[in-house]
Protein backbone atom coordinates (compact mmCIF):
# COMPACT_ATOMS: atom_id res chain seq x y z
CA UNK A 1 -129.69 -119.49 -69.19
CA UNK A 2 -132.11 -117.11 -71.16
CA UNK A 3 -134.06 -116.40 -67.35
CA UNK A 4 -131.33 -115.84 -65.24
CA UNK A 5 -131.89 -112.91 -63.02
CA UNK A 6 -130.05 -109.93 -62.63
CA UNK A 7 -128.15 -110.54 -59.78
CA UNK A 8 -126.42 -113.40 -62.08
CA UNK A 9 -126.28 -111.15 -65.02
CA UNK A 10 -124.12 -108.35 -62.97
CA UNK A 11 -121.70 -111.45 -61.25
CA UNK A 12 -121.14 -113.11 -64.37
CA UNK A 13 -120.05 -109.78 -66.26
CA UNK A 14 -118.17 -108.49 -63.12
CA UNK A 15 -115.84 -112.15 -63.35
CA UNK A 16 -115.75 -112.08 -67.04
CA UNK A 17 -114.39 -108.27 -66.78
CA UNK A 18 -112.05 -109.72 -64.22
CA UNK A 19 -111.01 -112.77 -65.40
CA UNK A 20 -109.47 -110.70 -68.43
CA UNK A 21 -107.57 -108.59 -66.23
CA UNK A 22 -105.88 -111.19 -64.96
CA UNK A 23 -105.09 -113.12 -68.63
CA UNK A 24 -104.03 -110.29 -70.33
CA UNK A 25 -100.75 -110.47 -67.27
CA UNK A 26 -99.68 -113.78 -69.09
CA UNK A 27 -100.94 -113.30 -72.19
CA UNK A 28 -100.86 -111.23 -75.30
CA UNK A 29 -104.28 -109.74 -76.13
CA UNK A 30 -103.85 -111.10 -79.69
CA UNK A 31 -103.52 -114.45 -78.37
CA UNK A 32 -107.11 -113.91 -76.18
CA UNK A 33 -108.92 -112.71 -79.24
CA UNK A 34 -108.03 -115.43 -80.98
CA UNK A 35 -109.90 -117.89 -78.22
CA UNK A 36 -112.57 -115.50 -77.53
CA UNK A 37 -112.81 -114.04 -81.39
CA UNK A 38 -113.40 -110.56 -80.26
CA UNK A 39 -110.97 -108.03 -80.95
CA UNK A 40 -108.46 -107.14 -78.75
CA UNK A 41 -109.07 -103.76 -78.49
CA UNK A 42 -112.58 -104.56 -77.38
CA UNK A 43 -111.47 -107.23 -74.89
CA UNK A 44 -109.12 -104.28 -73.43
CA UNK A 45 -112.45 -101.67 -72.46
CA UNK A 46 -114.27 -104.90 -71.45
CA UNK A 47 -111.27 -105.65 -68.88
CA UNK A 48 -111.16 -102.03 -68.19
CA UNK A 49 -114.37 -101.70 -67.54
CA UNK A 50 -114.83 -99.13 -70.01
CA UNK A 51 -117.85 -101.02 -71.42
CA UNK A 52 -119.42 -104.00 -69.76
CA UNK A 53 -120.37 -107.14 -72.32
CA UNK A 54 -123.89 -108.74 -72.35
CA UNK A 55 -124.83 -111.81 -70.34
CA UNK A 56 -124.58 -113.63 -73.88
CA UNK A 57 -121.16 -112.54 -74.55
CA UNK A 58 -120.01 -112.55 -71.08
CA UNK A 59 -121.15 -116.32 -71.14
CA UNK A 60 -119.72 -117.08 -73.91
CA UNK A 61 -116.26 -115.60 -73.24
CA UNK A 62 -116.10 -117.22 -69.78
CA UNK A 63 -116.80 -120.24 -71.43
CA UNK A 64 -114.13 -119.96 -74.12
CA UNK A 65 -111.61 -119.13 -71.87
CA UNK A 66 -112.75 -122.39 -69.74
CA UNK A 67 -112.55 -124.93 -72.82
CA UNK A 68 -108.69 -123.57 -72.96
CA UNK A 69 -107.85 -124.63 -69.41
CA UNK A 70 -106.43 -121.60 -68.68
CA UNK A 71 -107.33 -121.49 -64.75
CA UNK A 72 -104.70 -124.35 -64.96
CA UNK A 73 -101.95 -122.69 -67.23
CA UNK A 74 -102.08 -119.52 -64.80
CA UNK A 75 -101.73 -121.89 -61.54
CA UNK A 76 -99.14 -123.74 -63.32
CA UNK A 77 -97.08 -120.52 -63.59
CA UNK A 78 -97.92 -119.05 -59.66
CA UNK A 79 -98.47 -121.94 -57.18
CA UNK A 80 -95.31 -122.79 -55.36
CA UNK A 81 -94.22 -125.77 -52.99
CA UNK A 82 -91.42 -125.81 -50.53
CA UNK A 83 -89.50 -128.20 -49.62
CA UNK A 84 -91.80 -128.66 -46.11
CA UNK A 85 -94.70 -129.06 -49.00
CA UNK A 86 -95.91 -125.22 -47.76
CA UNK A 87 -97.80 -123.68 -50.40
CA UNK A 88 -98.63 -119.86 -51.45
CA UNK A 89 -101.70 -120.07 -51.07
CA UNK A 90 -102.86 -116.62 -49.86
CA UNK A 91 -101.39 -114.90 -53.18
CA UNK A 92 -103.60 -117.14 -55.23
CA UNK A 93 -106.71 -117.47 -53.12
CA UNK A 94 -106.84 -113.23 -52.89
CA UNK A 95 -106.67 -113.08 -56.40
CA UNK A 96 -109.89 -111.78 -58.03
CA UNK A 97 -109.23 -112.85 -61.34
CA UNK A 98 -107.87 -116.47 -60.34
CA UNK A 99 -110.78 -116.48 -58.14
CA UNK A 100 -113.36 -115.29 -60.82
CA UNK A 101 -112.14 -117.99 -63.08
CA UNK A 102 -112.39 -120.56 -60.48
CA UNK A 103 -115.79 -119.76 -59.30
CA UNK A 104 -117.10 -120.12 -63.07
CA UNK A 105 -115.40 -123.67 -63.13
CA UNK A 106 -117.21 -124.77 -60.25
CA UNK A 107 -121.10 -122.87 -61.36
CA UNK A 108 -120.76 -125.30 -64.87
CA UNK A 109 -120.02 -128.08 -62.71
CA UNK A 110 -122.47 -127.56 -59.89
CA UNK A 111 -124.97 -125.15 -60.73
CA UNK A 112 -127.64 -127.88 -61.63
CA UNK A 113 -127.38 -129.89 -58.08
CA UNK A 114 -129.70 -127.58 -56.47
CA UNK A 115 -126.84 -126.53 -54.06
CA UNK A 116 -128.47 -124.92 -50.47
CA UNK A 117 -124.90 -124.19 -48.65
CA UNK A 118 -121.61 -123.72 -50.07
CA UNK A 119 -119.60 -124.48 -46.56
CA UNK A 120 -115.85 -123.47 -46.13
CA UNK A 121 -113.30 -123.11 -43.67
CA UNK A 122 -111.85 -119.22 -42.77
CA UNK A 123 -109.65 -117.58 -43.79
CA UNK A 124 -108.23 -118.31 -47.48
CA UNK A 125 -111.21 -120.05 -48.51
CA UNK A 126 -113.50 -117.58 -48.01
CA UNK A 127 -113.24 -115.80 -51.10
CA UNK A 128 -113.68 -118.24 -53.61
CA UNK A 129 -116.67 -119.89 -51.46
CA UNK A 130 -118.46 -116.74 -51.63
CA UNK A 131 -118.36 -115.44 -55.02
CA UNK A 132 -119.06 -119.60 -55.49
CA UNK A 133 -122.26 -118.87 -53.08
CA UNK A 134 -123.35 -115.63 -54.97
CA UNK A 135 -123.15 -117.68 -58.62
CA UNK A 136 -125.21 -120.57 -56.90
CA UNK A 137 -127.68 -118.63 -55.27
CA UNK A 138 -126.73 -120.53 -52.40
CA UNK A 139 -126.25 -119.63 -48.60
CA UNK A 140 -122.44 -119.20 -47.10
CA UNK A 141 -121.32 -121.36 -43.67
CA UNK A 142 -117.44 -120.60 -42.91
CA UNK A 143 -116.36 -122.35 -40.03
CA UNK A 144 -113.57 -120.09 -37.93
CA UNK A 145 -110.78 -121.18 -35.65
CA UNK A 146 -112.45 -118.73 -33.20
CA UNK A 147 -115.80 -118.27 -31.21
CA UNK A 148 -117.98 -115.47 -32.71
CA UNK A 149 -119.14 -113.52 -29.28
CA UNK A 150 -122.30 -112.67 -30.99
CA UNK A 151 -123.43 -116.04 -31.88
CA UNK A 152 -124.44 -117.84 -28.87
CA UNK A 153 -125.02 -121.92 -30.51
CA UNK A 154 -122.86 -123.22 -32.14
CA UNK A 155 -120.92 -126.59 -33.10
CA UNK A 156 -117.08 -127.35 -32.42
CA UNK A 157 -115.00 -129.71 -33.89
CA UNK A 158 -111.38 -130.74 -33.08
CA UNK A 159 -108.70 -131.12 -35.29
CA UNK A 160 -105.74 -133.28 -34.17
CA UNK A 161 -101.91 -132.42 -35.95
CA UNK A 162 -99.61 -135.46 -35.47
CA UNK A 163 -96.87 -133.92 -36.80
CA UNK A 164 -95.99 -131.17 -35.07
CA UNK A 165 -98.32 -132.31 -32.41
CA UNK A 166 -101.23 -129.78 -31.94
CA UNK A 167 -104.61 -129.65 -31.88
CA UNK A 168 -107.07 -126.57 -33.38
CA UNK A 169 -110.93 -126.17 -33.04
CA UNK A 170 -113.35 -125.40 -35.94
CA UNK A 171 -116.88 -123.45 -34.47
CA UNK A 172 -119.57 -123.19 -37.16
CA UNK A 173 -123.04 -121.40 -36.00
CA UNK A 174 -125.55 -124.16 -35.92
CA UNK A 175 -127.71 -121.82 -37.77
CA UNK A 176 -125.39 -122.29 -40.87
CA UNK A 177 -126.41 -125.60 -41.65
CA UNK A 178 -130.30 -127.26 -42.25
CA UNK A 179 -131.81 -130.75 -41.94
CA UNK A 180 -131.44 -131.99 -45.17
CA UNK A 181 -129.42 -129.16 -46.86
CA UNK A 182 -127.51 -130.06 -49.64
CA UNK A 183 -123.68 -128.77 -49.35
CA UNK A 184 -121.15 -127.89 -51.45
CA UNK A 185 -116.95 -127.98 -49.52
CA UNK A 186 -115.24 -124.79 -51.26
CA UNK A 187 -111.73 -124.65 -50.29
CA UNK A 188 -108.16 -123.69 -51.72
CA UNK A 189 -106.08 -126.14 -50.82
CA UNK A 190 -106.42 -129.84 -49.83
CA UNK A 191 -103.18 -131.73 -47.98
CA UNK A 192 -103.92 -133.29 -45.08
CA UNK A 193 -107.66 -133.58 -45.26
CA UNK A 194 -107.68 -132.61 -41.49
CA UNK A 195 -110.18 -129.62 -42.26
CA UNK A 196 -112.13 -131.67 -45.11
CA UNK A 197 -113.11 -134.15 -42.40
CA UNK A 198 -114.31 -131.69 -39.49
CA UNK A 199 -116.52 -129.72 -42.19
CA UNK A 200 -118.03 -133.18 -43.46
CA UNK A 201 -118.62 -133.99 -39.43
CA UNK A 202 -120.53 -130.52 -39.13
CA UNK A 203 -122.48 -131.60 -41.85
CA UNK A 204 -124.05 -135.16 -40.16
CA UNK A 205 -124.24 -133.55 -37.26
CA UNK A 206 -126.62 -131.60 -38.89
CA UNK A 207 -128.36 -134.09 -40.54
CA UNK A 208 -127.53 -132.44 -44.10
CA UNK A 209 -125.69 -133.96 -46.90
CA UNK A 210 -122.60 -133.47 -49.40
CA UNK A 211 -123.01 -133.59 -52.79
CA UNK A 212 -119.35 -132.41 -53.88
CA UNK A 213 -116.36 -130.51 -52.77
CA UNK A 214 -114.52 -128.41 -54.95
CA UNK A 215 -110.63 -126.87 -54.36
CA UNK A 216 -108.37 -124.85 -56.07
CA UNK A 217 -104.90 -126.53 -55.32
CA UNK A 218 -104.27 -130.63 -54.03
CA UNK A 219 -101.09 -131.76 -52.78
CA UNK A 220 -100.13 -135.06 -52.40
CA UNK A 221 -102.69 -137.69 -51.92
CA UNK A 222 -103.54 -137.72 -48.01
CA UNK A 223 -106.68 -136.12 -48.34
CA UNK A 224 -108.02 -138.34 -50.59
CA UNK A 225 -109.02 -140.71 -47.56
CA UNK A 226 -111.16 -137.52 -46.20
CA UNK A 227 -113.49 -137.53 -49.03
CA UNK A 228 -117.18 -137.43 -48.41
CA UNK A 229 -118.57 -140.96 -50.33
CA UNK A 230 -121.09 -140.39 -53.47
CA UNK A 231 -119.64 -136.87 -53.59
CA UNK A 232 -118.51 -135.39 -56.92
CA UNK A 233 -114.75 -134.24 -56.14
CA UNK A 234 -113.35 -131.44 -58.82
CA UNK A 235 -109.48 -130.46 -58.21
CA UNK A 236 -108.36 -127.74 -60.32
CA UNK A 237 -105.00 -128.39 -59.79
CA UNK A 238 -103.23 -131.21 -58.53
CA UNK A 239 -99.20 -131.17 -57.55
């Protein structure tokens, strides 16, 4: 990683600053200098912001933190399910540092598939899928519930609800995706799979192709029948 540019230097050491921020909530700063062996007091200015750490040692602390699963342990501890299977999503997917965290998962496992588009679906996916697109280099498609005035093509695709009966509309500018793009599905949370499959149908219709989808939170097993085939498929958590 000795040639990344600087616009990857600057993301990496904003998560890494973030991603400690969030940590040191559920754990002791002893216990994170033990994983990262850097002092704690040092750990503190770098989650302050009081000094920023290197590429090397941002990298390398991200990376630590990683091998310890502790995106998981800190889901573990904040996702919730009702009894109608809702979950709290928008407390976890507006979280910076669960969202810095995340987005580092997915650049180790995705960074070397030459990702084009990192595609999601508004609203609470849209902050993981762009940091995701920033790390990636990659351009950002959300698809909205809603026409965009301003954009005059674009692509619709309905979404049927059995129960409650209801149907919803995705619109995605056609602009968003390329012939032969290759696409990355960011979203927090896969249940039914209802959205999974109208963002895979934007992508034939486009003539691109997926080559993984990546989600915070899975519930149940429904959407496993959405998956795109030949696609890697990372879950971070799975209830």
């Amino acid at each position: 990683m000795g040639n990344m540019d600087g616009r990857f230097s600057r993301i990496i050491r904003f998560i890494t600053a973030e991603s400690l921020r969030l940590l040191r909530k559920y754990y002791s700063g002893k216990t994170l200098a033990k994983i990262v062996k850097i002092p704690d007091s040092t750990l503190s200015r770098y989650a302050n912001m009081d000094i920023i750490p290197s590429l090397d040692t941002s990298l390398r602390i991200l990376n630590d933190l990683d091998r310890e699963r502790l995106l998981e342990k800190v889901l573990e501890r904040v996702v919730r399910v009702d009894e109608y299977g809702v979950v709290n999503v928008y407390s976890i997917a507006y979280d910076m540092g669960l969202i810095s965290l995340a987005a580092f998962r997915l650049f180790k496992h995705f960074h070397y598939k030459n990702i084009d588009v990192v595609l999601t679906a508004a609203a609470n996916g849209v902050p993981l899928a762009t940091l995701s697109a920033y790390l990636l280099g990659a351009r950002l498609a959300v698809a909205k519930k809603e026409k965009d005035p301003t954009v005059l093509e674009v692509m619709e695709e309905t979404i049927r609800n059995p129960q409650p009966p209801f149907i919803t509309s995705l619109f995605l500018p056609k602009f968003s995706l390329r012939k032969n793009d290759r696409v990355l599905i960011v979203d927090d949370l896969l249940q039914s799979g209802r959205t999974l499959r109208g963002l895979q149908r934007f992508v034939e219709k486009s003539n691109a192709s997926i080559v993984g989808v990546y989600a915070l939170i899975s519930v149940g097993d429904l959407w496993m029948d959405s998956l795109p085939r030949d696609a890697e498929t990372v879950i971070v958590l799975r209830r």
